[in-house]
Protein backbone atom coordinates (compact mmCIF):
# COMPACT_ATOMS: atom_id res chain seq x y z
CA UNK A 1 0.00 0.00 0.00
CA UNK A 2 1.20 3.28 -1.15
CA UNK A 3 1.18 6.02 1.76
CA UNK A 4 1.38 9.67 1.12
CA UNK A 5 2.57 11.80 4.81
CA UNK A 6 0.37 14.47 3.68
CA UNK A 7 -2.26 16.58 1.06
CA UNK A 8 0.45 18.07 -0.12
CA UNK A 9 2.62 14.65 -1.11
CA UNK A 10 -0.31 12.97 -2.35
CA UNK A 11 -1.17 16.47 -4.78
CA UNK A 12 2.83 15.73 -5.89
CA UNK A 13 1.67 12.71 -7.27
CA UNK A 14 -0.95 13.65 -9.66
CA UNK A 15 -0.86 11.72 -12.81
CA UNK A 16 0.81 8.98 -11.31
CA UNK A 17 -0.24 4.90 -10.56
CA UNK A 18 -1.35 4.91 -7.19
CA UNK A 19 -0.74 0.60 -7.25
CA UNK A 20 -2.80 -2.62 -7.06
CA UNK A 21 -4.75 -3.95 -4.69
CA UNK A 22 -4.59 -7.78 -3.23
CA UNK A 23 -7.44 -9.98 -4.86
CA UNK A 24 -10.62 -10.36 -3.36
CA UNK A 25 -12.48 -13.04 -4.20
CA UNK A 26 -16.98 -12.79 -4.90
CA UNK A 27 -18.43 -15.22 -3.49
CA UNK A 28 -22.21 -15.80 -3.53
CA UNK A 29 -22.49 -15.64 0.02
CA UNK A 30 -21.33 -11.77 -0.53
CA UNK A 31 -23.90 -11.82 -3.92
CA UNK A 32 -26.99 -12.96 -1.46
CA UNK A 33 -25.84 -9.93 0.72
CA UNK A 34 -26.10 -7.05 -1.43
CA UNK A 35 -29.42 -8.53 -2.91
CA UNK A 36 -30.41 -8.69 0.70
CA UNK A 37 -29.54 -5.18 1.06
CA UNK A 38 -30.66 -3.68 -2.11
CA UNK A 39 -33.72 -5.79 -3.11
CA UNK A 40 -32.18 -6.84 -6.05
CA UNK A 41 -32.79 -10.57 -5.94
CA UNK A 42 -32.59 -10.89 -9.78
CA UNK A 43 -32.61 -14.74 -11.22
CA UNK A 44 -28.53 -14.01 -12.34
CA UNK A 45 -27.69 -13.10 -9.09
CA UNK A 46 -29.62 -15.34 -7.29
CA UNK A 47 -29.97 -18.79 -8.61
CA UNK A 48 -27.19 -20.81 -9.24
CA UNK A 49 -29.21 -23.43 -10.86
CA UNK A 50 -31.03 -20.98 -13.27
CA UNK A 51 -27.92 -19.23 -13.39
CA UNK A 52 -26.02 -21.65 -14.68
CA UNK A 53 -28.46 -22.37 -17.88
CA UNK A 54 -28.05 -18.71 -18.67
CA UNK A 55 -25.64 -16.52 -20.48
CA UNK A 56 -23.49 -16.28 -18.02
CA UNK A 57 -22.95 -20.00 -16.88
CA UNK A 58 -23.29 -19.29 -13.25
CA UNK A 59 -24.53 -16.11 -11.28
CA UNK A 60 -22.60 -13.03 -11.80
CA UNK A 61 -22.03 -9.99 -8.86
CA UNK A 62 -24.52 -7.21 -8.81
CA UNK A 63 -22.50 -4.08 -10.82
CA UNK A 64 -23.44 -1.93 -8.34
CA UNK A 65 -21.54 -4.52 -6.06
CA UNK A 66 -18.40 -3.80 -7.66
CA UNK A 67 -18.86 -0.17 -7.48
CA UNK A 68 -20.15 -0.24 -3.72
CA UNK A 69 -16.44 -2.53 -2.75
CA UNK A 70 -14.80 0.40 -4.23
CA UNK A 71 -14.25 2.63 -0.91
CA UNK A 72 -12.66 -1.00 0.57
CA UNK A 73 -10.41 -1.44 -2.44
CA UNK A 74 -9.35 2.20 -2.50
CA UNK A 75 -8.54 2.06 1.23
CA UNK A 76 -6.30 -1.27 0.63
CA UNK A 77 -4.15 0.61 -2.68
CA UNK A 78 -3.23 4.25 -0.92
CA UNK A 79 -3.84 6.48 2.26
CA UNK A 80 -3.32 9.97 3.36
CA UNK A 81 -1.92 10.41 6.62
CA UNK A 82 -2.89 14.27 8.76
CA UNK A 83 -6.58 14.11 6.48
CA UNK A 84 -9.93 14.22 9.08
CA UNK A 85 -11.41 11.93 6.19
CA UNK A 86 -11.93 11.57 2.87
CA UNK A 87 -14.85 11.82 1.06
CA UNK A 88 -16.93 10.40 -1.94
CA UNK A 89 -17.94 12.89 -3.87
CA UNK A 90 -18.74 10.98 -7.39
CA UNK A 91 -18.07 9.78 -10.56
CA UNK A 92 -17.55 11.32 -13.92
CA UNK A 93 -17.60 7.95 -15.55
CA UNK A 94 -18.76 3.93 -14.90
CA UNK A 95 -18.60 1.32 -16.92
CA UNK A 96 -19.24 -2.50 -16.63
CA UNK A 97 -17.62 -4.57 -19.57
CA UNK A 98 -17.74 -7.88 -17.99
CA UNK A 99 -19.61 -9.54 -15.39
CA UNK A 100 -17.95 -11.35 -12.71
CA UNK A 101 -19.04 -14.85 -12.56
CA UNK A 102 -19.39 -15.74 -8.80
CA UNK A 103 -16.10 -17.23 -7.12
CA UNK A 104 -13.88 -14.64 -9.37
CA UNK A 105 -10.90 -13.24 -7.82
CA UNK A 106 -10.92 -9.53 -8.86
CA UNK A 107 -8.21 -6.74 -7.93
CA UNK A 108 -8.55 -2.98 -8.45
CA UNK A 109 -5.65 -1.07 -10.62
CA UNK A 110 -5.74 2.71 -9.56
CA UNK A 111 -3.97 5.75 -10.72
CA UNK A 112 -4.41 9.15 -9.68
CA UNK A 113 -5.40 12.20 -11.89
CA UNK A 114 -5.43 16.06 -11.53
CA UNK A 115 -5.51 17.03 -8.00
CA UNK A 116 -7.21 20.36 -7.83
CA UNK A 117 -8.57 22.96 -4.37
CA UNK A 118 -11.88 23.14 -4.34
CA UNK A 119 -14.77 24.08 -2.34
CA UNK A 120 -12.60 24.08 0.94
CA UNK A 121 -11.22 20.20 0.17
CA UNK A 122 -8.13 18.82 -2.17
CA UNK A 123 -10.26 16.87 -4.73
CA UNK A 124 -8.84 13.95 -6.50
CA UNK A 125 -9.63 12.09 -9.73
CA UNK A 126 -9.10 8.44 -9.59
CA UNK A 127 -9.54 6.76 -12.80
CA UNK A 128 -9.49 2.66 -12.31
CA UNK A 129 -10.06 -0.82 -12.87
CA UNK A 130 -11.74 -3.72 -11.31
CA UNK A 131 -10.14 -6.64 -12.88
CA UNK A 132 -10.82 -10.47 -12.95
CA UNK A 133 -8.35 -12.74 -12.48
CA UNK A 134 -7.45 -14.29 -15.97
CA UNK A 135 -9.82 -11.99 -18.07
CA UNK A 136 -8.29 -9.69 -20.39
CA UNK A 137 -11.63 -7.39 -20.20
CA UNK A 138 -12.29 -5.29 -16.62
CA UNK A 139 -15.59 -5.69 -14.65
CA UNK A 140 -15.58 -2.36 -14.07
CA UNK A 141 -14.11 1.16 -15.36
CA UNK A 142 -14.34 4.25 -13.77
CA UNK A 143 -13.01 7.83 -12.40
CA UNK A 144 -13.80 8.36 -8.64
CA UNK A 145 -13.65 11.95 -7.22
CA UNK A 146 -12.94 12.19 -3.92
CA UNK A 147 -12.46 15.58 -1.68
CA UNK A 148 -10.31 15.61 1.44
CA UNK A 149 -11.70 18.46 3.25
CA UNK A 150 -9.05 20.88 4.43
């Protein structure tokens, strides 16, 4: 994990890879979860044995999944020590070109963009990717924005 002693170390590094995460594995126990959670108890989710005579060959994680494990991930690539907190303030983009079939090991890639003042807070653009293990094609592609109130 890549640690930064301060806003104004971690601004230094704008434009930079921020690193890799370890790989977390989705298991349906963690699938049932967020469709406990969200309500989202969709067949492909849901039901392995329906699952598995769909397009997908078993059930697949939730996309919002991926993007809600994205705060954990982050938190396991980089920190900012002397910051009261951090804070998420968005997206500019999401994508999801593949599905994670339950059981995948994914990993997030991160780099970090412009750092800008804003608003009272350093904001940061993190563009990323939430990779699965042995697929060329991410899960999930995105740029996070997230303000460190100063």
């Amino acid at each position: 994990m890549r640690t930064f002693e301060s806003l104004d170390e971690f601004a230094a590094a704008a434009n930079s890879e921020l690193g890799i995460s370890d790989w977390l594995t989705i298991d349906q126990k963690r699938i049932d979860a967020f469709a406990d959670a969200t309500d989202d108890h969709q067949w492909i989710h849901c039901d392995p044995e329906a699952a598995a005579r769909g397009p997908f060959g078993a059930t697949i994680a939730h996309g919002l999944l991926t993007l809600s494990l994205l705060p954990m991930l982050i938190s396991r690539v980089y920190a900012v020590r002397g910051t009261r907190m951090a804070v998420n303030y968005g997206f500019n983009r999401v994508r999801f070109p593949t599905p994670i079939p339950v059981d995948s090991p994914v990993r997030l890639s991160l780099a970090l963009g412009d750092v800008t003042r804003t608003d009272g807070a350093v904001q940061a653009l993190l563009p990323g990717l939430v990779e699965i293990k042995g697929v060329a094609k991410p899960a999930c592609a995105f740029e996070a924005i997230t303000r460190y109130p100063i």
